[in-house]
N, C-alpha and C. Protein backbone atom coordinates (compact mmCIF):
# COMPACT_ATOMS: atom_id res chain seq x y z
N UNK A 1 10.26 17.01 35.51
CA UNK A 1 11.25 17.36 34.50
C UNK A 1 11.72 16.09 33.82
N UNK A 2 11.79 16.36 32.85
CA UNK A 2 12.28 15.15 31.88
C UNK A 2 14.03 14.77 31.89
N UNK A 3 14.41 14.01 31.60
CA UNK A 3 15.54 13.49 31.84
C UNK A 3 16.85 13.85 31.03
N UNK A 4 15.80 14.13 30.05
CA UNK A 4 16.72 14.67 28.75
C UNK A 4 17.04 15.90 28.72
N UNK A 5 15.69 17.09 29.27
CA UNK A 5 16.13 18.48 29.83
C UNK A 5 17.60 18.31 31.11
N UNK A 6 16.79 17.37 31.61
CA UNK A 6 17.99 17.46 33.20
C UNK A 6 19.82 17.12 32.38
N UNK A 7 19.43 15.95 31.68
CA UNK A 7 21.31 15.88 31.30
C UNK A 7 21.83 16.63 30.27
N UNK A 8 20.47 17.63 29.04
CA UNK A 8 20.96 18.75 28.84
C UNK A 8 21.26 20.09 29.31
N UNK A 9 20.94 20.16 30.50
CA UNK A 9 21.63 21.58 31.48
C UNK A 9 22.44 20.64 31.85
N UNK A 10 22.56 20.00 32.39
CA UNK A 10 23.98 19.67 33.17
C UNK A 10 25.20 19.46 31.96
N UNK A 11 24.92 18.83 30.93
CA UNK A 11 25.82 18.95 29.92
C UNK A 11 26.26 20.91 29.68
N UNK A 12 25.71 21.55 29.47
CA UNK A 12 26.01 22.59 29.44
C UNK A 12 26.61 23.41 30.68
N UNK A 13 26.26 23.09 31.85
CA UNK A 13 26.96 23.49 32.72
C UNK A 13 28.69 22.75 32.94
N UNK A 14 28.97 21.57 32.23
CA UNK A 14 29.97 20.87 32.32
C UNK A 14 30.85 21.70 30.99
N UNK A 15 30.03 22.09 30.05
CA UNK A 15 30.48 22.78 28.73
C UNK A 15 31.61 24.48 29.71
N UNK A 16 30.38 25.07 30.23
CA UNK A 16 31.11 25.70 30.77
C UNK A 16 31.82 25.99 31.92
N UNK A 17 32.27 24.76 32.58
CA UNK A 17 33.47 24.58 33.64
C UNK A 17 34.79 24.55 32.67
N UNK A 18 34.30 23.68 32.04
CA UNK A 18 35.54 23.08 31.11
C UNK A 18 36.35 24.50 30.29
N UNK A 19 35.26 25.21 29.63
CA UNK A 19 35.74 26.93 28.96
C UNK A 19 36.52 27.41 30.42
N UNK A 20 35.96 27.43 31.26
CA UNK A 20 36.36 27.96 32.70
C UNK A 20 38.02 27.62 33.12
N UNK A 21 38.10 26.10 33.20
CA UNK A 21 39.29 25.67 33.60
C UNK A 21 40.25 25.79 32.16
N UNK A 22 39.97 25.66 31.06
CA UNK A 22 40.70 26.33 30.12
C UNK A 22 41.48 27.39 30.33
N UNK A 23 40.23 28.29 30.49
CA UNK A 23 40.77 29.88 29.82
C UNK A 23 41.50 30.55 31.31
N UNK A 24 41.45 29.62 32.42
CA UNK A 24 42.82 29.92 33.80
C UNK A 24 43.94 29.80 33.02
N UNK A 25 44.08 28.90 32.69
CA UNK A 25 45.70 28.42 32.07
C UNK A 25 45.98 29.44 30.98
N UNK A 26 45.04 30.16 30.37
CA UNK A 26 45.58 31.12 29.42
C UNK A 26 45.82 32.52 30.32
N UNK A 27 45.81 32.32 31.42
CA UNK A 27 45.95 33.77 32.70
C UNK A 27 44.93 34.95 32.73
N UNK A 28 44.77 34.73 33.49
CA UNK A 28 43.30 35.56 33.57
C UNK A 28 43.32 37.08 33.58
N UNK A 29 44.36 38.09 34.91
CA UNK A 29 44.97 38.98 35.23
C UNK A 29 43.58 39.82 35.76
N UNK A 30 43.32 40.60 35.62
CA UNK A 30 42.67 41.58 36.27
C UNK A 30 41.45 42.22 35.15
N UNK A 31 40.70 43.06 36.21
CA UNK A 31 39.68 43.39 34.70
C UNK A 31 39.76 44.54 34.33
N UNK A 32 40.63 45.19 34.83
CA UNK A 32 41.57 46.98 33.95
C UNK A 32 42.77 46.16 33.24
N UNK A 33 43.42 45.03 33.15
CA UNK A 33 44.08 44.54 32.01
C UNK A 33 43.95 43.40 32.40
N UNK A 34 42.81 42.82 31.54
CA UNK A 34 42.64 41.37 30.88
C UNK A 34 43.60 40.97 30.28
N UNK A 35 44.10 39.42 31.03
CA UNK A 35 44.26 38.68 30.22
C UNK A 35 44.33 37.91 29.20
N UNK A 36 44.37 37.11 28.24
CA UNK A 36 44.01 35.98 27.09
C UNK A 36 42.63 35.22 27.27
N UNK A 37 42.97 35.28 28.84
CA UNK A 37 41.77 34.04 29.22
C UNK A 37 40.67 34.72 30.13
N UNK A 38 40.40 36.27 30.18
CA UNK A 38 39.48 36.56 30.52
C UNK A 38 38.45 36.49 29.96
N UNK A 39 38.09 36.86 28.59
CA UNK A 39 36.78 36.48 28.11
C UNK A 39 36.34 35.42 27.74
N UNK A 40 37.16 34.20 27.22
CA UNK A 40 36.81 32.97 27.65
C UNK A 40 36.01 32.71 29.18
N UNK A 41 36.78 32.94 29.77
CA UNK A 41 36.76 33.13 31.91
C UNK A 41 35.29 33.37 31.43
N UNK A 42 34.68 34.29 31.37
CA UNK A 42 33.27 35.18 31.45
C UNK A 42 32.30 34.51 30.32
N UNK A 43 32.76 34.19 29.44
CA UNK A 43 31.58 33.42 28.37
C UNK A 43 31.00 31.91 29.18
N UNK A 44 32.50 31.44 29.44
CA UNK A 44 32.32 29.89 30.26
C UNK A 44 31.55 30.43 31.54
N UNK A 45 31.46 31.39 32.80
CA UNK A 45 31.02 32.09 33.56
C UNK A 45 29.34 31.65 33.27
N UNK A 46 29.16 32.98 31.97
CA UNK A 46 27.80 32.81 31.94
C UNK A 46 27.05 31.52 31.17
N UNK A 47 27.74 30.90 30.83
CA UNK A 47 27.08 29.85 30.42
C UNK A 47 26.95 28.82 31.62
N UNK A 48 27.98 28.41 33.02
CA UNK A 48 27.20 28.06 33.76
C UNK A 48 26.11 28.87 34.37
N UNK A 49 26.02 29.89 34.56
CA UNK A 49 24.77 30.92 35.10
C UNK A 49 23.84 30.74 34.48
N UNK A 50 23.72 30.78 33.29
CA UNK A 50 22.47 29.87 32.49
C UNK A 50 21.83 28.89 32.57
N UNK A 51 22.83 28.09 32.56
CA UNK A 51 22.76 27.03 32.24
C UNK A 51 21.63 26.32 34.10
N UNK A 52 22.00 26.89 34.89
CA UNK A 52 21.91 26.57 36.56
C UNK A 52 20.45 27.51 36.97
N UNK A 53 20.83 28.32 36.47
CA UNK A 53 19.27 29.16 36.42
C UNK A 53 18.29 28.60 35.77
N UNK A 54 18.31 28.08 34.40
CA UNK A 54 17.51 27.23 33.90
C UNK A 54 17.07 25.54 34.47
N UNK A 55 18.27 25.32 35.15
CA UNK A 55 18.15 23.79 35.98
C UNK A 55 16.99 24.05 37.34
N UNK A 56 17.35 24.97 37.68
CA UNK A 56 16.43 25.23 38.79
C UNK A 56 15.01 25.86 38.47
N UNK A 57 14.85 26.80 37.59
CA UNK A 57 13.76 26.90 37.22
C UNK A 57 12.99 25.42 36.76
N UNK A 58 14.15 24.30 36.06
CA UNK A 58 12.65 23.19 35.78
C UNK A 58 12.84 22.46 36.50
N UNK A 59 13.30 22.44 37.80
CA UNK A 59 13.19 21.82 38.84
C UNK A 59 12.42 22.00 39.21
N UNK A 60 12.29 23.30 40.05
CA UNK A 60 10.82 23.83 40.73
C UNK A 60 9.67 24.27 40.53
N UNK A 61 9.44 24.04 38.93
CA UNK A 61 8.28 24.57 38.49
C UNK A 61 7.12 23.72 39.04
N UNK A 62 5.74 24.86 38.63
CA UNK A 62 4.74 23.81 39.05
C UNK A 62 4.05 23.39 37.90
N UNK A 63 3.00 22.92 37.64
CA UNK A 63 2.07 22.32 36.56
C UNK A 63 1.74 23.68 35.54
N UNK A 64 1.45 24.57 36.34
CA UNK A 64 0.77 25.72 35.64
C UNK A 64 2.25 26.54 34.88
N UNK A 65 3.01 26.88 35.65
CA UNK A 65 4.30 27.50 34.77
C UNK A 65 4.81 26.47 34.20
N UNK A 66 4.39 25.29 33.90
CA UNK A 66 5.48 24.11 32.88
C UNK A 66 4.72 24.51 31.27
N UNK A 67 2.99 24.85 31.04
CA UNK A 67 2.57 25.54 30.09
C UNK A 67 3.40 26.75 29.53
N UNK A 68 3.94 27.92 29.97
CA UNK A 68 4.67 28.87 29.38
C UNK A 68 5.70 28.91 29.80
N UNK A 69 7.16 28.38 29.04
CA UNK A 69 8.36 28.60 29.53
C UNK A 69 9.12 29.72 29.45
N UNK A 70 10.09 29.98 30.50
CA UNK A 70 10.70 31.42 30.49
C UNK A 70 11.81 31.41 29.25
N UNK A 71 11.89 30.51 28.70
CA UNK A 71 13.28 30.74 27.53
C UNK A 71 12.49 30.46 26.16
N UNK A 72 12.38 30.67 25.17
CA UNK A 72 12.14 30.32 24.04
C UNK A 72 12.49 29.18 23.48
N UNK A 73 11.85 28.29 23.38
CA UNK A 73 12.22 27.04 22.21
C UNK A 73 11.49 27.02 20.81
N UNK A 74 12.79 26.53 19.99
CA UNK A 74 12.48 26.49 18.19
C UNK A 74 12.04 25.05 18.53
N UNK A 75 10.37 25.24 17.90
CA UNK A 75 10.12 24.13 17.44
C UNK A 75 10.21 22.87 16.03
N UNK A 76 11.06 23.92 15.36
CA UNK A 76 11.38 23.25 14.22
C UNK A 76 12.97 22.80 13.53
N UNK A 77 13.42 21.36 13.04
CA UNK A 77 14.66 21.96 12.56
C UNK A 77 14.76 23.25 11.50
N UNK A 78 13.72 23.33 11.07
CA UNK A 78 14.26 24.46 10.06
C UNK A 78 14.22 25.85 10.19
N UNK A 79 14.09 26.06 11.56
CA UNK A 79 14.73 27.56 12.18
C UNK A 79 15.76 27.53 12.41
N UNK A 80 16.35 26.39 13.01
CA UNK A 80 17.97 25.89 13.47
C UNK A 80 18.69 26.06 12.20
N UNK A 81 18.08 25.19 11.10
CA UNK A 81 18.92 25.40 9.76
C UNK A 81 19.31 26.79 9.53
N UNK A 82 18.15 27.89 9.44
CA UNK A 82 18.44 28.86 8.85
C UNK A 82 19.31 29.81 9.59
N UNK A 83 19.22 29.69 11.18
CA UNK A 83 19.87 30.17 12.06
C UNK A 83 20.90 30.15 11.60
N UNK A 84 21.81 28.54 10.86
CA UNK A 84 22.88 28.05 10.54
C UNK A 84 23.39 28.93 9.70
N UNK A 85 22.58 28.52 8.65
CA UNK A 85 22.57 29.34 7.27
C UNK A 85 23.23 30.96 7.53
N UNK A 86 22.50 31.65 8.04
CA UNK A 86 22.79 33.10 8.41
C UNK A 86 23.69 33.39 9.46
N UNK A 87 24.06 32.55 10.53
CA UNK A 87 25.66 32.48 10.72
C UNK A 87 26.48 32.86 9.86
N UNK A 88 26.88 31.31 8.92
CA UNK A 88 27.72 31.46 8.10
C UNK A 88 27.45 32.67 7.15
N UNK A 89 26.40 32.72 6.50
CA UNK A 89 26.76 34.53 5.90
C UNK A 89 26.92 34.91 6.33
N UNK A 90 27.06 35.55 7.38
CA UNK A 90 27.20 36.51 8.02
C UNK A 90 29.24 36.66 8.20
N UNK A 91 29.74 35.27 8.61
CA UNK A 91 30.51 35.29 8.93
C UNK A 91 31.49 35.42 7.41
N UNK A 92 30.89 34.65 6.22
CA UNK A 92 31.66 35.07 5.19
C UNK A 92 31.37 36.61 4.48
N UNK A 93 30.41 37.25 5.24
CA UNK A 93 30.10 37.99 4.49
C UNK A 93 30.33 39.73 5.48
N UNK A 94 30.95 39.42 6.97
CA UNK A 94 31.22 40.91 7.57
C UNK A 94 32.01 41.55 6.98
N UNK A 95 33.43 40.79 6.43
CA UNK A 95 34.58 41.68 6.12
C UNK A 95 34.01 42.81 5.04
N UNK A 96 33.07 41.72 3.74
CA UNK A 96 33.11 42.92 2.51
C UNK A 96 31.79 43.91 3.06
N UNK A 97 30.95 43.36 3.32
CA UNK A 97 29.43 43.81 3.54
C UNK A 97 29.96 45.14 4.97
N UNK A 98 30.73 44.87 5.58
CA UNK A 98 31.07 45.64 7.13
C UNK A 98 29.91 45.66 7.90
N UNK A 99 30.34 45.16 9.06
CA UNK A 99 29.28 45.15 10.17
C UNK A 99 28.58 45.77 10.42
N UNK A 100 28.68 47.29 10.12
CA UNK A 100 27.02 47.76 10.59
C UNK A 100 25.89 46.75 8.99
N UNK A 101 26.44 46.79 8.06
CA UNK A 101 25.17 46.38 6.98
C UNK A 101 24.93 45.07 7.23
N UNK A 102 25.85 44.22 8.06
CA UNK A 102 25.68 43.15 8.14
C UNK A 102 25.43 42.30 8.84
N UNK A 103 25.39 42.60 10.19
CA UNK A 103 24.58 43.07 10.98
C UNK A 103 22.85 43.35 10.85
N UNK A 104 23.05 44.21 10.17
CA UNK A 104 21.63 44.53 10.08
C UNK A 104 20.90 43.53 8.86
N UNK A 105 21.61 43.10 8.04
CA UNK A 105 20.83 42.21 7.27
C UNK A 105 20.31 40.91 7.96
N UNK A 106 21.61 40.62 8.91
CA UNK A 106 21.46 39.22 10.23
C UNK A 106 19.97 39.29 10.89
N UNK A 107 20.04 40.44 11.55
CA UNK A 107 19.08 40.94 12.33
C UNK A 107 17.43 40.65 11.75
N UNK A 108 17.44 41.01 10.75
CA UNK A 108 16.17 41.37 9.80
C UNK A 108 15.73 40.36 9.24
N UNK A 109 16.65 39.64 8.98
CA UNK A 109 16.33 37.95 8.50
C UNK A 109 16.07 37.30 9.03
N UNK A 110 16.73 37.33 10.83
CA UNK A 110 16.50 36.37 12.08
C UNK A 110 15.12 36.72 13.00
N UNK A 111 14.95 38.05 13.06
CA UNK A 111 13.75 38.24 13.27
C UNK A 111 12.27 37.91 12.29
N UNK A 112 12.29 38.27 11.26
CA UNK A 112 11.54 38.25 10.22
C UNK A 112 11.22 37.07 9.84
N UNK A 113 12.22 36.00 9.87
CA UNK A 113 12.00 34.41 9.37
C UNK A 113 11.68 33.25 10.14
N UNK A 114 12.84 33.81 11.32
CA UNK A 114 12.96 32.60 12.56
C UNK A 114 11.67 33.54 13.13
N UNK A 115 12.35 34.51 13.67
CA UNK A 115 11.05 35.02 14.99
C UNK A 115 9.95 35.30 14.52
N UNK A 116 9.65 35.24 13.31
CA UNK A 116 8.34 35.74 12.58
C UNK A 116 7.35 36.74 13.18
N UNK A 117 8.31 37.86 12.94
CA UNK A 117 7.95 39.14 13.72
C UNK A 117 7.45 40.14 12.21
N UNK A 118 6.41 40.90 12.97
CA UNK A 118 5.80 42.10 11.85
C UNK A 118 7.36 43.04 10.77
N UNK A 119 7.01 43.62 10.08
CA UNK A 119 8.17 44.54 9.92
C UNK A 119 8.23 45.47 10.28
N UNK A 120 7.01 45.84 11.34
CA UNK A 120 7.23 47.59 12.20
C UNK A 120 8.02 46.86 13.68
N UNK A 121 7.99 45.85 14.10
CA UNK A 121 8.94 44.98 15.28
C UNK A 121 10.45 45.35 14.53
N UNK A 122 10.37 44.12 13.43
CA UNK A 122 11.65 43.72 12.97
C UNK A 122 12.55 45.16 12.94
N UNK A 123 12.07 46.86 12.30
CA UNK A 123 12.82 47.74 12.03
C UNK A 123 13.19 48.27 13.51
N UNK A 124 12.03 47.96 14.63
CA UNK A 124 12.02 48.84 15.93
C UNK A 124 13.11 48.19 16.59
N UNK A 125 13.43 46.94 16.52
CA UNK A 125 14.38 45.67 16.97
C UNK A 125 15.52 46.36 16.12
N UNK A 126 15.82 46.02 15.03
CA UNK A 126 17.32 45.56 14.40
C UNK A 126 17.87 46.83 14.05
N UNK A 127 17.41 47.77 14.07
CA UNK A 127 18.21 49.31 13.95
C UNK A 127 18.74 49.93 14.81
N UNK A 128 18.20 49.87 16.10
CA UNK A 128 18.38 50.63 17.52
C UNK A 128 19.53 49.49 18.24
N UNK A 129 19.69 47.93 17.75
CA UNK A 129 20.17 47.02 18.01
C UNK A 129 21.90 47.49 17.47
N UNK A 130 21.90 47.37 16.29
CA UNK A 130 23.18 47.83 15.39
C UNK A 130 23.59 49.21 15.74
N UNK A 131 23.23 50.16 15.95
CA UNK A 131 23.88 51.53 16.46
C UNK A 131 24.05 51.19 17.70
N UNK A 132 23.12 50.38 18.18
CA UNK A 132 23.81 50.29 20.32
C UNK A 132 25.08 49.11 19.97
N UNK A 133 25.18 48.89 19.24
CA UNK A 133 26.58 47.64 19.30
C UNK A 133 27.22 48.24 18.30
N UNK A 134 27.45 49.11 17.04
CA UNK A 134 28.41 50.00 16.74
C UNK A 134 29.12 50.80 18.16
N UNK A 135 28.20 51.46 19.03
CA UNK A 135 28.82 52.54 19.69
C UNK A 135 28.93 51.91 20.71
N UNK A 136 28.53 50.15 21.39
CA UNK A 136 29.16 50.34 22.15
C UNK A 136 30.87 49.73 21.61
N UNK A 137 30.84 49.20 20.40
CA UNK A 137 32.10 48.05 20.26
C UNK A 137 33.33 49.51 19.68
N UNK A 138 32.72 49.83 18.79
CA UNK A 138 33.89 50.99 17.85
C UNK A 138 33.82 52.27 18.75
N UNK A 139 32.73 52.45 19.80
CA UNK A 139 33.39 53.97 20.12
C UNK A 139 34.05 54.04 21.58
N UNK A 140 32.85 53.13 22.32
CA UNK A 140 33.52 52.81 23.84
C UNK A 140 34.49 52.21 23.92
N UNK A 141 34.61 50.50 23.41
CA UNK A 141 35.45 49.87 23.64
C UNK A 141 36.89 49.50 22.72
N UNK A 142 36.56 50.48 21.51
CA UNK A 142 37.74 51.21 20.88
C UNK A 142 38.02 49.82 19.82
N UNK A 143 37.40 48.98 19.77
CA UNK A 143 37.59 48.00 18.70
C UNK A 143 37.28 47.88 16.88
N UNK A 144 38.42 48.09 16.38
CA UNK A 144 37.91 48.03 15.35
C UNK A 144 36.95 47.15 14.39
N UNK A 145 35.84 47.80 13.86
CA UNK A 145 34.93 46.80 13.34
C UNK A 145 35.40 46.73 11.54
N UNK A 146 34.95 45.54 11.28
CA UNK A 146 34.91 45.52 9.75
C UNK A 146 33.98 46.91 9.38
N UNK A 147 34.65 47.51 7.91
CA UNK A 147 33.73 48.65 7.40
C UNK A 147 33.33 48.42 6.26
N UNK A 148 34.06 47.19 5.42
CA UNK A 148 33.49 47.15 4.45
C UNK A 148 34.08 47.67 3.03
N UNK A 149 33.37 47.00 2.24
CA UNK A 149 32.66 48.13 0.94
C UNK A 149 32.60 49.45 1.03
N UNK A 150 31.49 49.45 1.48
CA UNK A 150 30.76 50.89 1.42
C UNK A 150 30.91 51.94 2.50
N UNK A 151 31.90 51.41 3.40
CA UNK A 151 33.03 51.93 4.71
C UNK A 151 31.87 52.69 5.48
N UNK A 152 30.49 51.54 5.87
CA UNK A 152 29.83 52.35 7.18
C UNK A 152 30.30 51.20 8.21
């Protein structure tokens, strides 16, 4: 393992102690009534779980699994860019556009450009994606989503 993989998991596992010991001080409470600092608590959570799962996987790999890695890497900056790029629309653009359309435009662009996936993938991916995160955010977990414009 290279040196630079090794002090980038450990940097990330330090990323999320730090979210961790934060989001205590914002009180954590229970998980039938969360606190301020529970979902902080759980993002910082899984990002060391990641982050440690991935340390050990390139620890122990052998010659033959160092050829196909279990996580995906962008080999280019200009997937990162566009990644960027479509963030920020996205983020200036949920309130008017409302999250299910916008959402789905995210989806279709990130698959289609970055993942350079067919368009019978990209529709089988980003449609079934946006109705399972409409129903689970607006119907289960009772949160209101941006609607938009065109109020879907």
């Amino acid at each position: 393992m290279k040196a630079q993989g090794f002090l980038s998991l450990i940097s990330w596992d330090l990323i999320g102690l730090i979210i961790c010991i934060g989001s205590v001080s914002l009180k954590l409470d229970s998980f039938s009534n969360p606190g301020p600092g529970m979902f902080p608590f759980l993002i910082g959570s899984g990002i060391i779980l990641l982050a440690t799962i991935q340390l050990v996987i390139e620890v122990y790999h052998t010659e033959d699994l160092l050829r196909t890695r279990p996580w995906p890497h962008f080999s280019g900056l200009k997937k990162v860019i566009w990644i960027l790029v479509l963030l920020v629309f996205y983020a200036a653009f949920v309130d008017r556009l409302g999250f299910f359309l916008c959402t789905l435009f995210f989806l279709v662009t990130l698959f289609k450009t970055v993942g350079q996936k067919s368009w019978i993938v990209v529709i089988l991916y980003s449609i079934p994606i946006c109705i399972l995160s409409y129903v689970l955010f607006q119907i289960l977990l009772k949160i209101n989503l941006p609607k938009g414009s065109f109020w879907i």
